[in-house]
N, C-alpha and C. Protein backbone atom coordinates (compact mmCIF):
# COMPACT_ATOMS: atom_id res chain seq x y z
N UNK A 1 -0.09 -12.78 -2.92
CA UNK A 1 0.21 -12.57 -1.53
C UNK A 1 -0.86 -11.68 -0.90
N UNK A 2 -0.89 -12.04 0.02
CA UNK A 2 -1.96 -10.80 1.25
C UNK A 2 -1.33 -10.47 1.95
N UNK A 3 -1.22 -9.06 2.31
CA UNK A 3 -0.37 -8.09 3.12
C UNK A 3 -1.16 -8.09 4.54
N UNK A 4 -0.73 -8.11 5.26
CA UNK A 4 -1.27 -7.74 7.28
C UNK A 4 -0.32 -6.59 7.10
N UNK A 5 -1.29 -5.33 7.81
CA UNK A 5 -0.61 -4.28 8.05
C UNK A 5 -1.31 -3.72 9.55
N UNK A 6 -0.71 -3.93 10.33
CA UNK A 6 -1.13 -3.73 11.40
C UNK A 6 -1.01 -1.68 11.92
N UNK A 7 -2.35 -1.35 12.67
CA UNK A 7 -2.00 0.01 12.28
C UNK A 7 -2.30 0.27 13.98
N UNK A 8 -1.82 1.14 14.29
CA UNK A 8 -1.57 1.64 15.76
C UNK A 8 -1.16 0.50 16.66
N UNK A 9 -1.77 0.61 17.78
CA UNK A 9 -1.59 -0.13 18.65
C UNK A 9 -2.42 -1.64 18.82
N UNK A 10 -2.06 -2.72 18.10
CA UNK A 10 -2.27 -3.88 17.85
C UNK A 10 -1.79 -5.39 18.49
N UNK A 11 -2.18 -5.92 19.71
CA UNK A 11 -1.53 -6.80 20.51
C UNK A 11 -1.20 -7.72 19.01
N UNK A 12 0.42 -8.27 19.55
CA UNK A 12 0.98 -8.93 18.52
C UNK A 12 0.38 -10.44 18.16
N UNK A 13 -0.30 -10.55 19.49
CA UNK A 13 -0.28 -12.22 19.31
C UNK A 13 -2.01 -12.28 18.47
N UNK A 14 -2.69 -11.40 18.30
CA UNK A 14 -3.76 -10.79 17.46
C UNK A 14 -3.58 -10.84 16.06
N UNK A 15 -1.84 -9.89 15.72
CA UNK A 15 -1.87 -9.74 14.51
C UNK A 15 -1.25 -11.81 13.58
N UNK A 16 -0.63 -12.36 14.97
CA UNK A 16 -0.36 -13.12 14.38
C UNK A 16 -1.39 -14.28 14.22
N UNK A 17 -2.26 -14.41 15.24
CA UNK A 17 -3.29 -15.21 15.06
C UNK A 17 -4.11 -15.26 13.87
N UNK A 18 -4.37 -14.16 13.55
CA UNK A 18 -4.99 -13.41 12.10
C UNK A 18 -4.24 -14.05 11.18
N UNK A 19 -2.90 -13.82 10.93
CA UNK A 19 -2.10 -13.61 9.90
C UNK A 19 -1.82 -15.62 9.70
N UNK A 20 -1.95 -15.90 10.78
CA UNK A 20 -1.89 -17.44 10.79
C UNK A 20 -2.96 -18.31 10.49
N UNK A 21 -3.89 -17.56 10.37
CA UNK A 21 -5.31 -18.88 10.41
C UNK A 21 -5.47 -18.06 8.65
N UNK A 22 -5.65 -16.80 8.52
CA UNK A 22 -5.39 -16.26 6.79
C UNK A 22 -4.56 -17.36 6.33
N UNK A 23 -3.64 -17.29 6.28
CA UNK A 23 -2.62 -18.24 5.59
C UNK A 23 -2.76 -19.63 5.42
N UNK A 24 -3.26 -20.25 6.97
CA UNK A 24 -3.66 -21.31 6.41
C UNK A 24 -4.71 -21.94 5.54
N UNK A 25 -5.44 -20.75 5.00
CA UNK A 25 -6.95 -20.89 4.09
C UNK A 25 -6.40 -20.27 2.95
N UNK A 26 -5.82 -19.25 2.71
CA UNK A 26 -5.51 -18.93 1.54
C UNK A 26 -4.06 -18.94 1.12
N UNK A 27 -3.28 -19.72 1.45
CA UNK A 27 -2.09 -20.07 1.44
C UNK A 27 -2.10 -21.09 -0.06
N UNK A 28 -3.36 -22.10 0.57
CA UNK A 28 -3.38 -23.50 -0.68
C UNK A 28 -4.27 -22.63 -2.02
N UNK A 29 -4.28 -21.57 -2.01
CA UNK A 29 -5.02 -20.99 -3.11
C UNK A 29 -3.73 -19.92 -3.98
N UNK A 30 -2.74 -20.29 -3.34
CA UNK A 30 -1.49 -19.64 -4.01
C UNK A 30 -1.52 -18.38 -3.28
N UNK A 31 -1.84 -18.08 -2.42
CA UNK A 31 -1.69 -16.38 -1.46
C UNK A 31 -1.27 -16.39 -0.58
N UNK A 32 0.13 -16.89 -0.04
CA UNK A 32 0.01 -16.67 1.41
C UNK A 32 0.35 -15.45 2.16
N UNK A 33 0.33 -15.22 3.52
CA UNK A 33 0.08 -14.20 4.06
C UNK A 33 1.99 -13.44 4.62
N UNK A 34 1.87 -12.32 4.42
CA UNK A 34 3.31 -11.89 4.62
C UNK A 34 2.41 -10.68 5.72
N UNK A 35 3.42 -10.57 6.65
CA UNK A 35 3.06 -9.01 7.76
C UNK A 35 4.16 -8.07 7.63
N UNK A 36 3.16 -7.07 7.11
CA UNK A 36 3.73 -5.39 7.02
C UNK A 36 4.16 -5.05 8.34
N UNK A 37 4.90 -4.02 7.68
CA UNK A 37 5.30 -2.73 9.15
C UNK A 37 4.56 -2.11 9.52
N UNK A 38 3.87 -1.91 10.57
CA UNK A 38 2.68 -1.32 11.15
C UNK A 38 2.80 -0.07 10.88
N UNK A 39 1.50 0.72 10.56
CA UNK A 39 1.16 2.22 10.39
C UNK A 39 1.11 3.36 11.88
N UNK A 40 1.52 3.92 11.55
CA UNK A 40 1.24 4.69 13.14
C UNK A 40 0.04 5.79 13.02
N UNK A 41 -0.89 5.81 13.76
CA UNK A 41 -2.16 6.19 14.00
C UNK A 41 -2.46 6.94 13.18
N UNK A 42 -1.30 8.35 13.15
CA UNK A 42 -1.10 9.34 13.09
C UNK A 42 -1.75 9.62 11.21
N UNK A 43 -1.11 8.59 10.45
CA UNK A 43 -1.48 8.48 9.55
C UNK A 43 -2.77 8.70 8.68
N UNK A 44 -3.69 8.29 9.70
CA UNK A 44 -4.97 8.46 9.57
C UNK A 44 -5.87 9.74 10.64
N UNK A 45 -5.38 10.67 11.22
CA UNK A 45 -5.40 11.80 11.59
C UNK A 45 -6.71 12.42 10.73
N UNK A 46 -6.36 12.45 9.38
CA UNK A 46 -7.60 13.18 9.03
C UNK A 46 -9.17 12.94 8.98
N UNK A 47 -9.00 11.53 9.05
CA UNK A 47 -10.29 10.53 9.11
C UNK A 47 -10.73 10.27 10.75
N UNK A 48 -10.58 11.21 11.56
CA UNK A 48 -11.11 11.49 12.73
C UNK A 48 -12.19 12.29 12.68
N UNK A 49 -13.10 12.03 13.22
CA UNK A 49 -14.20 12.76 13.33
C UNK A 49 -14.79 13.14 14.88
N UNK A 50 -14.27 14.31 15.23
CA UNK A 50 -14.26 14.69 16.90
C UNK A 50 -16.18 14.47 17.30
N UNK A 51 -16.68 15.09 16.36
CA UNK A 51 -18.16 14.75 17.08
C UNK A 51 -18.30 13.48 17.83
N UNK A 52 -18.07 12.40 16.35
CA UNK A 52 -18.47 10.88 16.92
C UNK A 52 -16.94 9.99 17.52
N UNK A 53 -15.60 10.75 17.79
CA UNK A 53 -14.99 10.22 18.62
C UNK A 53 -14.59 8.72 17.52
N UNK A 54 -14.99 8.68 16.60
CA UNK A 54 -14.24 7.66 15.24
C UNK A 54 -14.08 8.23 14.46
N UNK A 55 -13.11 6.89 13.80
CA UNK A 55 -12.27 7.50 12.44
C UNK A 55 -13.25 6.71 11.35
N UNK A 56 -13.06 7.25 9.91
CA UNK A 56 -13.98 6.84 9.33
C UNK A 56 -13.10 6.04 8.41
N UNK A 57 -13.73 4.77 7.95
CA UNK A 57 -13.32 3.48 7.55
C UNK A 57 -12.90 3.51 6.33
N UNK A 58 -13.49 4.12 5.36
CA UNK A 58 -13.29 4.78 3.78
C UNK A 58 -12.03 5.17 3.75
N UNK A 59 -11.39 5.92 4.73
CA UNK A 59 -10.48 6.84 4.50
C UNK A 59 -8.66 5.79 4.55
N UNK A 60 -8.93 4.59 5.29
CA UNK A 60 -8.20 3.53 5.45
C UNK A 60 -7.61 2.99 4.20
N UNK A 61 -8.30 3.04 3.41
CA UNK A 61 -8.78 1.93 1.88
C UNK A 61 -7.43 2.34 0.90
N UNK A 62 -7.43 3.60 0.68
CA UNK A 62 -6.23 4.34 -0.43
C UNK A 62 -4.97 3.84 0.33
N UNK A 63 -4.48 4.17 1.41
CA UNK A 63 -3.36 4.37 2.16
C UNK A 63 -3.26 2.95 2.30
N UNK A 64 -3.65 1.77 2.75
CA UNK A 64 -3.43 0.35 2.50
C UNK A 64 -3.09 0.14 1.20
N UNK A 65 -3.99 0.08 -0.11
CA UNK A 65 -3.82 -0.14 -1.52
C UNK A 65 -2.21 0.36 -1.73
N UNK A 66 -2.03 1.31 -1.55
CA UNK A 66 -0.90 2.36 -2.25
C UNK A 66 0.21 0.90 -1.16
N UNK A 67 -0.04 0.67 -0.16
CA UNK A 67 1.33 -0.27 0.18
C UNK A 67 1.15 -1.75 -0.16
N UNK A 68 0.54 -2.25 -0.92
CA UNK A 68 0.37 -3.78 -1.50
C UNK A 68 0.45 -3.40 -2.56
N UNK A 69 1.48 -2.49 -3.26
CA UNK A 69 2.21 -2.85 -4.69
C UNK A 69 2.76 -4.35 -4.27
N UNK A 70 2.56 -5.26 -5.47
CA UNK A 70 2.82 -6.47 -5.70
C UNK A 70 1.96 -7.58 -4.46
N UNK A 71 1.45 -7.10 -3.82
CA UNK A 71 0.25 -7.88 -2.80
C UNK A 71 -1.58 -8.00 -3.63
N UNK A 72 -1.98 -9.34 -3.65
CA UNK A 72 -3.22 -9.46 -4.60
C UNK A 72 -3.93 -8.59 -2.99
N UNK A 73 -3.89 -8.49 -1.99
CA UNK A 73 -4.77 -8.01 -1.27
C UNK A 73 -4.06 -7.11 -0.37
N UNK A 74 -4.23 -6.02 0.93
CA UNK A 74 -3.64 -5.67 1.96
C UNK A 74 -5.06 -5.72 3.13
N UNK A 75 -4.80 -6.20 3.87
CA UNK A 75 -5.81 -6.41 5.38
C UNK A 75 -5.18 -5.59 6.49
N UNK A 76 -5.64 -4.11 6.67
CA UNK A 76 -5.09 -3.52 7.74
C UNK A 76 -6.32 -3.88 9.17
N UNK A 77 -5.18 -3.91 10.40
CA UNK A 77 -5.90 -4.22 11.69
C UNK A 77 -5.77 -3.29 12.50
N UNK A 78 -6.82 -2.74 13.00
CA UNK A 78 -6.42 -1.32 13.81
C UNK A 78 -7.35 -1.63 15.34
N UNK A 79 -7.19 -1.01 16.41
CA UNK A 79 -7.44 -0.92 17.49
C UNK A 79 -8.61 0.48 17.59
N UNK A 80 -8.64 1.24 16.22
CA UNK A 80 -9.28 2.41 16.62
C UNK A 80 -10.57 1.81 16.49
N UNK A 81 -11.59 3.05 16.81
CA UNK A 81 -13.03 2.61 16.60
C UNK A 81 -13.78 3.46 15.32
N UNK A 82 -13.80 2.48 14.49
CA UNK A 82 -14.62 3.02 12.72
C UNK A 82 -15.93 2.83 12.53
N UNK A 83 -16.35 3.89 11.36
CA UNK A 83 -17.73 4.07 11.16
C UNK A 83 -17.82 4.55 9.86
N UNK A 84 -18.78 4.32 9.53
CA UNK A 84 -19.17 5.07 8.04
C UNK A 84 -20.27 5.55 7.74
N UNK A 85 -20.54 6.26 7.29
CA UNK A 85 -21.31 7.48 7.22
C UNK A 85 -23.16 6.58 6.51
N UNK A 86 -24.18 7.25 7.85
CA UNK A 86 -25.34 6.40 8.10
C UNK A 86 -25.34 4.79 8.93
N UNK A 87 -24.09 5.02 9.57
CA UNK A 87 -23.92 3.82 10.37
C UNK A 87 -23.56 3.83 11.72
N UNK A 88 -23.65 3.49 12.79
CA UNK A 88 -23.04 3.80 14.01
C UNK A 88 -21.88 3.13 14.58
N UNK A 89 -21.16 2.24 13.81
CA UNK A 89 -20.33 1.66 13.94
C UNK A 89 -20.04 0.63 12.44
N UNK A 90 -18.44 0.30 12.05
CA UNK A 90 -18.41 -1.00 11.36
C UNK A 90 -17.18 -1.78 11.87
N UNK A 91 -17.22 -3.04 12.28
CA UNK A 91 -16.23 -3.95 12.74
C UNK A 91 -15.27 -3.98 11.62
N UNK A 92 -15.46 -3.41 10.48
CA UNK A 92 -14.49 -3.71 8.92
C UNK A 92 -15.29 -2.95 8.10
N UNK A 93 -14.19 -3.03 6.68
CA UNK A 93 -14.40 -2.43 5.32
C UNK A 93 -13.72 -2.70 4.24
N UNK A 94 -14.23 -3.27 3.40
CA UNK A 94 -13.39 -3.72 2.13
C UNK A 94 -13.53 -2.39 0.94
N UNK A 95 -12.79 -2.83 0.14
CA UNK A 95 -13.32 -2.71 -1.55
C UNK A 95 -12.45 -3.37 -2.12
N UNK A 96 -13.16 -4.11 -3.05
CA UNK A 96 -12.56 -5.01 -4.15
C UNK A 96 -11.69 -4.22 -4.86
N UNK A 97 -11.99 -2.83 -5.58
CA UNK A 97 -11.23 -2.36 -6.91
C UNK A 97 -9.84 -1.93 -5.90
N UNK A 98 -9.77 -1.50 -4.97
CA UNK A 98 -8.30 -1.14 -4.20
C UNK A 98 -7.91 -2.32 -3.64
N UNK A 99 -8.85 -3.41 -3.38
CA UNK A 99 -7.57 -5.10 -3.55
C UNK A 99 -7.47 -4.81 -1.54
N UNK A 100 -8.38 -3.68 -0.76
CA UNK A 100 -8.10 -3.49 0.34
C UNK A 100 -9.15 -3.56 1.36
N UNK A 101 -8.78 -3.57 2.69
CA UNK A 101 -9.56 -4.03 3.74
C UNK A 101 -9.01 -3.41 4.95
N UNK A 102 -9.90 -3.56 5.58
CA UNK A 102 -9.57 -3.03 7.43
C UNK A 102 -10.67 -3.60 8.14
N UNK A 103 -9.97 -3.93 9.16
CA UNK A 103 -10.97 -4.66 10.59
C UNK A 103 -10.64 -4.02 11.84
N UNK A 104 -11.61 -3.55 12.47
CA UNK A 104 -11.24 -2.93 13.91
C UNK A 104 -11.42 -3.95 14.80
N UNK A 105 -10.61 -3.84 16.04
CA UNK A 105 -10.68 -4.79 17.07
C UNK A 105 -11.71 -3.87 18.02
N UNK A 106 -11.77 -2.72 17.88
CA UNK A 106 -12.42 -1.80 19.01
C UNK A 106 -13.69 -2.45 19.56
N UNK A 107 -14.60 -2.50 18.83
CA UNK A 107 -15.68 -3.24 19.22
C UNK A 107 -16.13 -4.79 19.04
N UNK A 108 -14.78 -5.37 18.58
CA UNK A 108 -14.62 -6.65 18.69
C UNK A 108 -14.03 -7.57 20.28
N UNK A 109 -13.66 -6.35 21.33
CA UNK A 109 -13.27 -7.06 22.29
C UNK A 109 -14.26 -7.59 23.75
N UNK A 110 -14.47 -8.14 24.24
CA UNK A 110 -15.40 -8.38 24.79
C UNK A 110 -15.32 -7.37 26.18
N UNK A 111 -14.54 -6.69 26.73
CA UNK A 111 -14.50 -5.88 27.46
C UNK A 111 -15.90 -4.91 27.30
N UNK A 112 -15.61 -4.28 25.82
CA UNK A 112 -16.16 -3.49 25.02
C UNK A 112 -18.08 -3.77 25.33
N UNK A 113 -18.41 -4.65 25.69
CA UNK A 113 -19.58 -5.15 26.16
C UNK A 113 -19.86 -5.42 27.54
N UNK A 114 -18.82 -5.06 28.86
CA UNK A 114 -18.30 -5.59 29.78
C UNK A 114 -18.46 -6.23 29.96
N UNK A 115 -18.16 -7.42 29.32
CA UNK A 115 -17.47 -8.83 29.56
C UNK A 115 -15.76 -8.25 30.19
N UNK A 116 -15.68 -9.47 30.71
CA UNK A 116 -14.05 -9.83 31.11
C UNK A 116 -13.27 -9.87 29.71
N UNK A 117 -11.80 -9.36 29.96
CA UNK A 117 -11.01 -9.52 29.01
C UNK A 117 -10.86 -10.77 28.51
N UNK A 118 -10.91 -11.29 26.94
CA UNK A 118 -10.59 -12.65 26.66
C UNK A 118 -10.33 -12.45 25.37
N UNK A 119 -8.64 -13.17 25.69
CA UNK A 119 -8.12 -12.82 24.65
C UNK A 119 -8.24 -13.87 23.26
N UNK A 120 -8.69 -15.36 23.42
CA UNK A 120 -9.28 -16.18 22.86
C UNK A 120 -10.33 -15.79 21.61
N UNK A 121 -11.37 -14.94 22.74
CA UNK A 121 -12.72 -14.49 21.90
C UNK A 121 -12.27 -13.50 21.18
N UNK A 122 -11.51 -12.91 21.79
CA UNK A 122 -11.03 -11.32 20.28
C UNK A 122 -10.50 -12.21 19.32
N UNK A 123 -9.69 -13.03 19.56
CA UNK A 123 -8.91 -13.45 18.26
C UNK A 123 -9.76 -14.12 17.63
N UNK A 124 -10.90 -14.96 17.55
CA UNK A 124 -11.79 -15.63 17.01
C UNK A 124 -12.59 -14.13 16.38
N UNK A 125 -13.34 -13.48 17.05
CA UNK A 125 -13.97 -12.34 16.42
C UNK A 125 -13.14 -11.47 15.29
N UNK A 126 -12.29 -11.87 15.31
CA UNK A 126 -11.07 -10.62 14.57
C UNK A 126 -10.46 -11.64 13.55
N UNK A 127 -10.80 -12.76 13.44
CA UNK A 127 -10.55 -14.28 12.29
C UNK A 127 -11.36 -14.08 11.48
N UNK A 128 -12.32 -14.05 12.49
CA UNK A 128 -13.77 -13.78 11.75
C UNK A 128 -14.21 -12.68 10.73
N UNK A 129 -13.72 -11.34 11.17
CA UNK A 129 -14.40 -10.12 10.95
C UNK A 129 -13.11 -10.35 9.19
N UNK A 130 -11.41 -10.38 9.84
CA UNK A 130 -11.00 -10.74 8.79
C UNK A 130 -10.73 -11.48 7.26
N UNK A 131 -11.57 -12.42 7.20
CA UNK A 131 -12.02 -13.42 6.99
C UNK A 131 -12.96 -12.74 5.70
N UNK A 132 -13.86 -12.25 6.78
CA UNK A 132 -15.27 -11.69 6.10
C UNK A 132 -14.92 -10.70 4.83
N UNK A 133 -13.94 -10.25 5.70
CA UNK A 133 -13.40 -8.30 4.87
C UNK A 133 -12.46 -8.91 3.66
N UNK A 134 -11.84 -10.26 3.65
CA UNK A 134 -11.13 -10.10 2.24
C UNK A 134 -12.06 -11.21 1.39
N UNK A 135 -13.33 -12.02 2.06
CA UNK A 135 -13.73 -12.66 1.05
C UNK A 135 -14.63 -11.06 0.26
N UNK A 136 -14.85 -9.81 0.49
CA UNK A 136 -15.57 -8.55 -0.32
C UNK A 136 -14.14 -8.26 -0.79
N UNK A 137 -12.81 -8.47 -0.44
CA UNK A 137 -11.76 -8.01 -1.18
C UNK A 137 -11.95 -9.04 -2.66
N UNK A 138 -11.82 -10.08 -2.50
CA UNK A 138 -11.89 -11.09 -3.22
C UNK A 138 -13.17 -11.15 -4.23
N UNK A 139 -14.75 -10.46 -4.18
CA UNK A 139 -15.54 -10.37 -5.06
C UNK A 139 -17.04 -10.88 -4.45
N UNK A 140 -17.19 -11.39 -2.78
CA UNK A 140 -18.09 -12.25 -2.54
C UNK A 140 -18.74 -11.34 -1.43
N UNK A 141 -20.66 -11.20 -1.70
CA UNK A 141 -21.10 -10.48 -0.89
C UNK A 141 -21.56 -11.05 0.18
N UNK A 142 -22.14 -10.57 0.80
CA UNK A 142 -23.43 -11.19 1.66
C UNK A 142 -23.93 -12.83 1.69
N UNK A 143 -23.53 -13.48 2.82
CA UNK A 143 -24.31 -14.18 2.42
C UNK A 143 -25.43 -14.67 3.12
N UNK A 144 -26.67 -15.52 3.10
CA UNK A 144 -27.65 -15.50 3.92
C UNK A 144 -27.69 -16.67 5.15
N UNK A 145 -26.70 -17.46 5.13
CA UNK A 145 -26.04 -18.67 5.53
C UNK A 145 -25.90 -18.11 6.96
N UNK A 146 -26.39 -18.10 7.94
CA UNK A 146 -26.04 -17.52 9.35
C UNK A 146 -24.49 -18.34 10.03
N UNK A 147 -24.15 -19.58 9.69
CA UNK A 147 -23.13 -19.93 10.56
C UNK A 147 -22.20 -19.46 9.06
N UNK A 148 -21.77 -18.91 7.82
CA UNK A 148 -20.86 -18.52 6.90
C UNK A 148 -20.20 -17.26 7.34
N UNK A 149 -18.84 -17.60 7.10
CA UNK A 149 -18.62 -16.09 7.62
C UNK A 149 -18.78 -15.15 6.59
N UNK A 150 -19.08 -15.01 5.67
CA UNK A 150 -20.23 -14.01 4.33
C UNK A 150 -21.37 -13.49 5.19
N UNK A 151 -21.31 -13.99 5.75
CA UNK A 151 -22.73 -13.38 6.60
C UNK A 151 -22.76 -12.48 7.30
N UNK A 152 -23.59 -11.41 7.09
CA UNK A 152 -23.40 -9.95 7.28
C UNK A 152 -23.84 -9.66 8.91
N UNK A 153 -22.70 -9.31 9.74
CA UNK A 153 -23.03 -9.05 10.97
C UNK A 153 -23.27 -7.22 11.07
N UNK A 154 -24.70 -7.37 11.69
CA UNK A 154 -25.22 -6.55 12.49
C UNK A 154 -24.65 -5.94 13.44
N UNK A 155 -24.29 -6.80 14.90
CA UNK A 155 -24.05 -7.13 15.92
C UNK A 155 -23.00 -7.97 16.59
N UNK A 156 -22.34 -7.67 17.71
CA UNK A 156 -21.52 -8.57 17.81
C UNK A 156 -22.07 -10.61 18.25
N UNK A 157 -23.31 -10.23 18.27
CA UNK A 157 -23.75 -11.86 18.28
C UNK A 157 -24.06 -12.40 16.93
N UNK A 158 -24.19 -11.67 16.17
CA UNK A 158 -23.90 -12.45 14.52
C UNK A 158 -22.62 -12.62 14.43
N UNK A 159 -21.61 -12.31 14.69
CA UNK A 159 -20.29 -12.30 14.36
C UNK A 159 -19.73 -13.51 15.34
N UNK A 160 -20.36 -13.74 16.77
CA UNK A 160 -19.95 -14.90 17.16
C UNK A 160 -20.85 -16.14 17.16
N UNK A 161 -22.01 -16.13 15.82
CA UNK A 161 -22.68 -16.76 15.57
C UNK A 161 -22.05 -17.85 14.47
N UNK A 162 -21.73 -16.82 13.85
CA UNK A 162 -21.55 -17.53 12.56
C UNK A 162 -19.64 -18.28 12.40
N UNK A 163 -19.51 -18.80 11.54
CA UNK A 163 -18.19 -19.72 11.52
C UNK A 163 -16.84 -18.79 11.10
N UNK A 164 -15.48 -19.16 10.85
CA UNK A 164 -14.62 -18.76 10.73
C UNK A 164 -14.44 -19.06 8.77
N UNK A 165 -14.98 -20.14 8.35
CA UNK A 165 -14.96 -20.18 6.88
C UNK A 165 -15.98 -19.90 5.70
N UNK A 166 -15.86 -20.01 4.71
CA UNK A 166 -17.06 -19.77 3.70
C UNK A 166 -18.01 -21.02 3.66
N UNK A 167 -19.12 -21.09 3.25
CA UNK A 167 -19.90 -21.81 3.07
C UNK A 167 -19.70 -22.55 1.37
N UNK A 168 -20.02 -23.61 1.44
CA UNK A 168 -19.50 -24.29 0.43
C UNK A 168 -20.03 -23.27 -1.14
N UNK A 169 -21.23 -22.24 -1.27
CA UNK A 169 -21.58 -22.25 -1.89
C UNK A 169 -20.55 -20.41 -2.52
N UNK A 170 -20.36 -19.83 -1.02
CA UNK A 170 -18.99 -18.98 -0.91
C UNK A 170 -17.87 -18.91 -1.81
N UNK A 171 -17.19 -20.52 -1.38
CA UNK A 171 -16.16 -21.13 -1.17
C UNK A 171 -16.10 -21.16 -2.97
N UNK A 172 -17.00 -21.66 -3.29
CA UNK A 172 -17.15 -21.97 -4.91
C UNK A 172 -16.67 -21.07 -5.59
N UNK A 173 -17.64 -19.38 -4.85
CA UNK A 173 -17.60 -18.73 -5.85
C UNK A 173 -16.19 -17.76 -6.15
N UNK A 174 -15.75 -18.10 -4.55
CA UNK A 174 -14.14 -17.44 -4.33
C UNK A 174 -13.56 -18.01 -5.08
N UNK A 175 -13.26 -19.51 -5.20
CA UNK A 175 -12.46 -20.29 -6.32
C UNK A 175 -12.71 -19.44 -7.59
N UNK A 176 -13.78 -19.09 -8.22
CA UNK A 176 -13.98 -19.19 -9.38
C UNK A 176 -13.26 -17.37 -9.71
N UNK A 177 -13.53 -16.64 -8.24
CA UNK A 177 -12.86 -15.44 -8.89
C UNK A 177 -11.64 -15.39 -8.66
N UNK A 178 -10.75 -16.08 -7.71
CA UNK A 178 -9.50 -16.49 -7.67
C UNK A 178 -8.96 -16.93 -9.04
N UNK A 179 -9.84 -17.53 -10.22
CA UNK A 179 -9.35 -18.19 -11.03
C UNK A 179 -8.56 -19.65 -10.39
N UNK A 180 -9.10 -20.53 -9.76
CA UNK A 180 -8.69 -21.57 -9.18
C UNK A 180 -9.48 -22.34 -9.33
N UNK A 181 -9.02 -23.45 -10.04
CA UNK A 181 -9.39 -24.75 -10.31
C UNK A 181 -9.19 -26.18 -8.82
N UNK A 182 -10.72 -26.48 -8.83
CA UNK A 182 -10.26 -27.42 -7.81
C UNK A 182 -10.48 -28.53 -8.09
């Protein structure tokens, strides 16, 4: 199973869009997607950092893990804005050995660029960013494939460059650490 844990303030039809297009990709791989009880901000209080006005992304990772007892993954979605240290921003953050992930919508919304609100393009960017963050839950890095979503966004125009699935060569290698025979 993969856990959605939605953390602060998270438009619903976001967490379900997510939680619905997850499922339908890793559903036929024996995982499908169940949604947690959302975290309240507060939780993550200490991973604020007043200089840079974000919370730092690392600090997400334990506190997800510790609630996917019996979940092969947990994907938390937060509204805050994360960073990690030598970086000025990250749209997400995995680690494989805690089975955990987080994706921010903060700089995934197109406002955020002043563009007009669209709620379409967040949910595609936030498929995306999700997507990305549990195929590194799952064992798969980088990939060099510009339309794969393995493909390491920079920017928010790599992220609406590239596709919503793995690239066949991805796709392979997820099977193979899934232990899934196709």
């Amino acid at each position: 199973m993969i856990l959605v844990v939605p953390i602060g303030d998270v438009p619903e039809d976001i967490v379900a869009g997510v939680s619905t297009f997850v499922n339908s990709y890793y559903s036929r791989l024996g995982l499908p997607v169940k949604v947690g009880d959302p975290l309240p901000v507060e939780v993550f209080e200490s991973a604020f950092n007043p200089a840079r006005g974000q919370f730092l992304g690392r600090a997400f990772l334990p506190v997800l893990a510790e609630l996917g007892v019996g979940a092969r993954a947990v994907l938390g979605i937060t509204g805050l804005d994360l960073y990690e240290e030598g970086l000025n921003f990250i749209f997400g953050l995995a680690h494989p050995g805690l089975g955990a992930a987080v994706v921010s919508i903060f700089r995934l919304r197109p406002e955020f660029y002043g563009e007009p609100p669209n709620d379409e393009l967040l949910l595609e960017r936030t498929v995306k960013e999700a997507m990305h963050e549990l195929g590194h839950v799952f064992g798969l890095g980088h990939c060099p494939r510009r339309d794969c979503v393995m493909h390491f966004s920079n920017s928010i125009v790599d992220t609406d460059l590239k596709g919503p699935l793995y690239c066949p060569a991805c796709e392979t290698q997820l099977m193979r650490n899934l232990g899934v025979m196709r």
